[in-house]
Protein backbone atom coordinates (compact mmCIF):
# COMPACT_ATOMS: atom_id res chain seq x y z
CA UNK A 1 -48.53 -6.93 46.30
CA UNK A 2 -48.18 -7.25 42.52
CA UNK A 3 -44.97 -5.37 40.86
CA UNK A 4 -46.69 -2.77 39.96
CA UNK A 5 -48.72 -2.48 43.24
CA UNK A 6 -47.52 1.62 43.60
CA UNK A 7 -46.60 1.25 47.40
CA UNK A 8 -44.03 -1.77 45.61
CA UNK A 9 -42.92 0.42 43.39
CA UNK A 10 -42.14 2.97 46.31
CA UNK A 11 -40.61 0.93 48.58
CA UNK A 12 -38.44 -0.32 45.69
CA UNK A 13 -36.81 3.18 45.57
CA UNK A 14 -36.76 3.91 49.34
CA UNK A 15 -34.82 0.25 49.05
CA UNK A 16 -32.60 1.98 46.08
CA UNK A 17 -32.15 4.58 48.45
CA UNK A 18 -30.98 3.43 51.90
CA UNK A 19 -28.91 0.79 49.96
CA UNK A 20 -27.32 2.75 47.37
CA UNK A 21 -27.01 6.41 48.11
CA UNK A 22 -27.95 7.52 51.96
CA UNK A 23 -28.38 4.80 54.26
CA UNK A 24 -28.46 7.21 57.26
CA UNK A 25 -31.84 8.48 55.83
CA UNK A 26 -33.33 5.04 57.53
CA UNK A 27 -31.20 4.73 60.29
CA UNK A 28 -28.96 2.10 58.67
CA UNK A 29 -25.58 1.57 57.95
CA UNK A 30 -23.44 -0.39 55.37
CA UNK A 31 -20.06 -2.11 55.78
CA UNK A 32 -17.28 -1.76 53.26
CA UNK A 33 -19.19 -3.83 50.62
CA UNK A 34 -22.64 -2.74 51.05
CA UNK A 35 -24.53 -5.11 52.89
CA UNK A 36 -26.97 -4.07 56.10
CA UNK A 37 -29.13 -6.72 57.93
CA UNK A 38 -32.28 -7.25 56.55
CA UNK A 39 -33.88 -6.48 60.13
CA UNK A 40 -32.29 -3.17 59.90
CA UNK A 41 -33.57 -2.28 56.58
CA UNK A 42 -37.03 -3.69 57.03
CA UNK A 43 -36.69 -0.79 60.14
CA UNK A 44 -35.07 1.84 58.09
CA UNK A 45 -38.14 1.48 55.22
CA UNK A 46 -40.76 1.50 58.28
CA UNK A 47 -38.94 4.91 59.27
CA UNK A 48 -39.62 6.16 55.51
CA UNK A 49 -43.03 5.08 55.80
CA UNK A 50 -42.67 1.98 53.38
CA UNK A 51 -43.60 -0.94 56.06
CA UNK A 52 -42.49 -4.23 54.47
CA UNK A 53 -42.22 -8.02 56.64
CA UNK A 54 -39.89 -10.01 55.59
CA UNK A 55 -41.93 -12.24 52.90
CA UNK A 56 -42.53 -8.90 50.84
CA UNK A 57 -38.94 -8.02 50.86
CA UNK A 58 -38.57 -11.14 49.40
CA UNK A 59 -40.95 -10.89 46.75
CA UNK A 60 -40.01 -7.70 46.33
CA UNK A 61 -36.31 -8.88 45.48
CA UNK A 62 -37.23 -11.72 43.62
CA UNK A 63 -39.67 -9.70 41.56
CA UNK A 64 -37.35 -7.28 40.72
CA UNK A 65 -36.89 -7.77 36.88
CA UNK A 66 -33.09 -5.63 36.96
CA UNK A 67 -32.11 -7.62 40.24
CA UNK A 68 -30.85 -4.93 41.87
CA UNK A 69 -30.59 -6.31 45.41
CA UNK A 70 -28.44 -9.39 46.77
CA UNK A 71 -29.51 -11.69 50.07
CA UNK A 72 -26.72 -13.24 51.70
CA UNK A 73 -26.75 -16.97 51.66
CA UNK A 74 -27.67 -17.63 55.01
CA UNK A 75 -30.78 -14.51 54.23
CA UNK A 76 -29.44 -12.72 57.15
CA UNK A 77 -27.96 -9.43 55.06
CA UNK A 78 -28.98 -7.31 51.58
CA UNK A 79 -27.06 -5.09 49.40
CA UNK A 80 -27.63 -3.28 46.09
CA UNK A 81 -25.50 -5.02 43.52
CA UNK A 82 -24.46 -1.80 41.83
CA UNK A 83 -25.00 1.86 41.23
CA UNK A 84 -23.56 3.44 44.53
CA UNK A 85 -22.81 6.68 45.35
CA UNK A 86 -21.41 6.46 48.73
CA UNK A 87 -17.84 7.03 49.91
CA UNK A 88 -16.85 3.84 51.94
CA UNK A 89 -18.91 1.63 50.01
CA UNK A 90 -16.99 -0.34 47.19
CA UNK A 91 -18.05 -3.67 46.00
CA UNK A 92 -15.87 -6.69 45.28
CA UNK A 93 -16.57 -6.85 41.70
CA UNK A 94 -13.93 -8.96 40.23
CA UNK A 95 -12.39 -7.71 36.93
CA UNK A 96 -14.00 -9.93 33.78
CA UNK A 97 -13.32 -10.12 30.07
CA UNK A 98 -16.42 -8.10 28.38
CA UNK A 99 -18.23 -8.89 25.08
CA UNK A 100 -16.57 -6.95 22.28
CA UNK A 101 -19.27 -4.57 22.23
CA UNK A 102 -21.30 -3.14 24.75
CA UNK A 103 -24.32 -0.40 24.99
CA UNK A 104 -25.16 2.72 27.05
CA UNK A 105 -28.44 3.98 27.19
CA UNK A 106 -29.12 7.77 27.51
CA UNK A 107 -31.37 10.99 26.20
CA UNK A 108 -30.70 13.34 23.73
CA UNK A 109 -30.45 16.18 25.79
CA UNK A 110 -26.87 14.47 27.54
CA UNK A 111 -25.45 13.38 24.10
CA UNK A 112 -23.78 16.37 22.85
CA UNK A 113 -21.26 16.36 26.59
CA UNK A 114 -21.12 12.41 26.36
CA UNK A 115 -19.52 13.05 22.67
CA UNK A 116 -17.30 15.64 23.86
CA UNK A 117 -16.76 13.87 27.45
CA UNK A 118 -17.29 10.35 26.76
CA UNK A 119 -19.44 8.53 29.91
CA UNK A 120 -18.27 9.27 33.33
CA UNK A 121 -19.71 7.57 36.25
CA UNK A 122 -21.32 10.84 37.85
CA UNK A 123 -22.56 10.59 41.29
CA UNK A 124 -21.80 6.77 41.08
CA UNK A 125 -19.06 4.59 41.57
CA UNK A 126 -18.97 3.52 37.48
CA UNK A 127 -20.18 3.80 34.31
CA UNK A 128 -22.96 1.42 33.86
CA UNK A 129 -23.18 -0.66 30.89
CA UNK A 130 -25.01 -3.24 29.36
CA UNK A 131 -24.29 -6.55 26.87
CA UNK A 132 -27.82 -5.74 24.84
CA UNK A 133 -29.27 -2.59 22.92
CA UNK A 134 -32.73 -3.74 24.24
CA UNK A 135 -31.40 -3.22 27.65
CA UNK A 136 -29.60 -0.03 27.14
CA UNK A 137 -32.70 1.31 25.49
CA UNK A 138 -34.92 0.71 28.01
CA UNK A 139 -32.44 2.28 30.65
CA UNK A 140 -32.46 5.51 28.68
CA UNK A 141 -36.26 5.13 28.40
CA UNK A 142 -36.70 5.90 32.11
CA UNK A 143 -35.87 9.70 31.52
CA UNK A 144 -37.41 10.46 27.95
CA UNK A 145 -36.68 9.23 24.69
CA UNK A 146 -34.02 6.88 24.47
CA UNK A 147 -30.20 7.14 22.64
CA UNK A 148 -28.16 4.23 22.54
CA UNK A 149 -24.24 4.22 22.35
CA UNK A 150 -22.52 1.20 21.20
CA UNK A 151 -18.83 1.06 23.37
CA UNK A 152 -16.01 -0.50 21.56
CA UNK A 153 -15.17 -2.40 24.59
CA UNK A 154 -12.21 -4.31 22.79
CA UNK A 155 -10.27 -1.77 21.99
CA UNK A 156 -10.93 0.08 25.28
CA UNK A 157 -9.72 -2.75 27.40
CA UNK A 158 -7.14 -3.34 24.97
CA UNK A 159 -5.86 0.07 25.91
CA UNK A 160 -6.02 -0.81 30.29
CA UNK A 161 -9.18 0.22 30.96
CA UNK A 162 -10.60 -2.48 33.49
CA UNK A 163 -13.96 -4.15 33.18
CA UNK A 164 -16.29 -5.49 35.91
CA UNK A 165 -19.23 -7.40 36.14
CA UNK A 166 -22.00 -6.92 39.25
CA UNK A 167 -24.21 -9.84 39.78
CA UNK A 168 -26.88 -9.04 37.90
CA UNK A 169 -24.58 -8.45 34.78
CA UNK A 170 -24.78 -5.10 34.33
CA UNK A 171 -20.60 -4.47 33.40
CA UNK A 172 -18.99 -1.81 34.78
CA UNK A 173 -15.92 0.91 34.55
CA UNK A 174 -14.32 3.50 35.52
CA UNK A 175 -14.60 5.87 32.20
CA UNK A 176 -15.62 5.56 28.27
CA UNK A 177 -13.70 7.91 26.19
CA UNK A 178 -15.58 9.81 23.44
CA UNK A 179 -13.21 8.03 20.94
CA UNK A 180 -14.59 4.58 21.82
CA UNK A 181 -18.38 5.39 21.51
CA UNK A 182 -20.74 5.29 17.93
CA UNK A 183 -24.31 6.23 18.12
CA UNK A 184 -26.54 2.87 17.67
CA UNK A 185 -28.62 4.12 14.78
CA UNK A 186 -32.81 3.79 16.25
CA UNK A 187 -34.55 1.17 16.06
């Protein structure tokens, strides 16, 4: 299967699914920091009708340009590295220094509440943030035309506001104030 073989694509977001929001959907579980046995999740995508072996999985989490998914070390257990929604479920992300700036990609139609709300994590456990524009952008590309926010990250930790970096780098907190956000100009 190539990345953009459709039933990869699919199985990619039953994957997002069982590992991020409702694991009981396949029959799995997760412990306290989000990992399931690969056995069990190869049997909870089979369930969803997304049959992977074990060598696909493997491409499929190698392939993954975001990497979104961790193996364990000894390739016995998987997790998603970030963007959870479950109660339970909180990863040992380790608070880290972030670049003075950071980016938040969105659409128009949420900017006027961001402004008057700042970013809040929503169904997830954090606001999601990246170190580039380019990656920001294309985050916000996924649901229309892009917006990008610039997040004086500085001045925010500078105030208490903890930082956190998953594995794959995207950064993470708890809340952006509307004070601490500018509108990246497009391009």
């Amino acid at each position: 299967m190539t990345p953009k073989d459709p039933a990869l694509v699919q199985a990619s977001k039953a994957m997002a699914l069982l590992l991020r929001h409702d694991p009981a959907a396949g029959g799995i579980s997760l412990d306290a920091e989000g990992w399931t046995p690969v056995e069990a999740l190869l049997r909870g995508l089979q369930r969803l009708g997304h049959p992977l072996d074990r060598a696909a999985l493997d491409a499929l989490v190698a392939g993954d340009a975001k990497t979104r998914y961790a193996v364990s070390a000894d390739g016995a257990r998987i997790r998603a590295n970030q963007g959870h929604s479950l109660d339970g479920v909180a990863l040992a992300h380790r608070a880290a220094v972030p670049p003075a700036v950071l980016y938040h990609g969105t659409v128009a139609r949420c900017l006027e509440a961001i402004l008057r709300e700042g970013l809040r994590p929503m169904a997830r456990h954090h606001v999601h943030l990246s170190a580039e524009p380019a990656t920001a952008r294309a985050v916000g590309q996924r649901r229309g035309t892009p917006v990008v926010l610039q997040v004086d990250a500085a001045a925010l930790q500078a105030e208490g506001a903890v930082f956190r970096r998953s594995e794959n780098g995207v950064w993470l907190c708890d809340h952006v104030p509307p004070h601490r956000l500018a509108l990246l100009p497009a391009g």
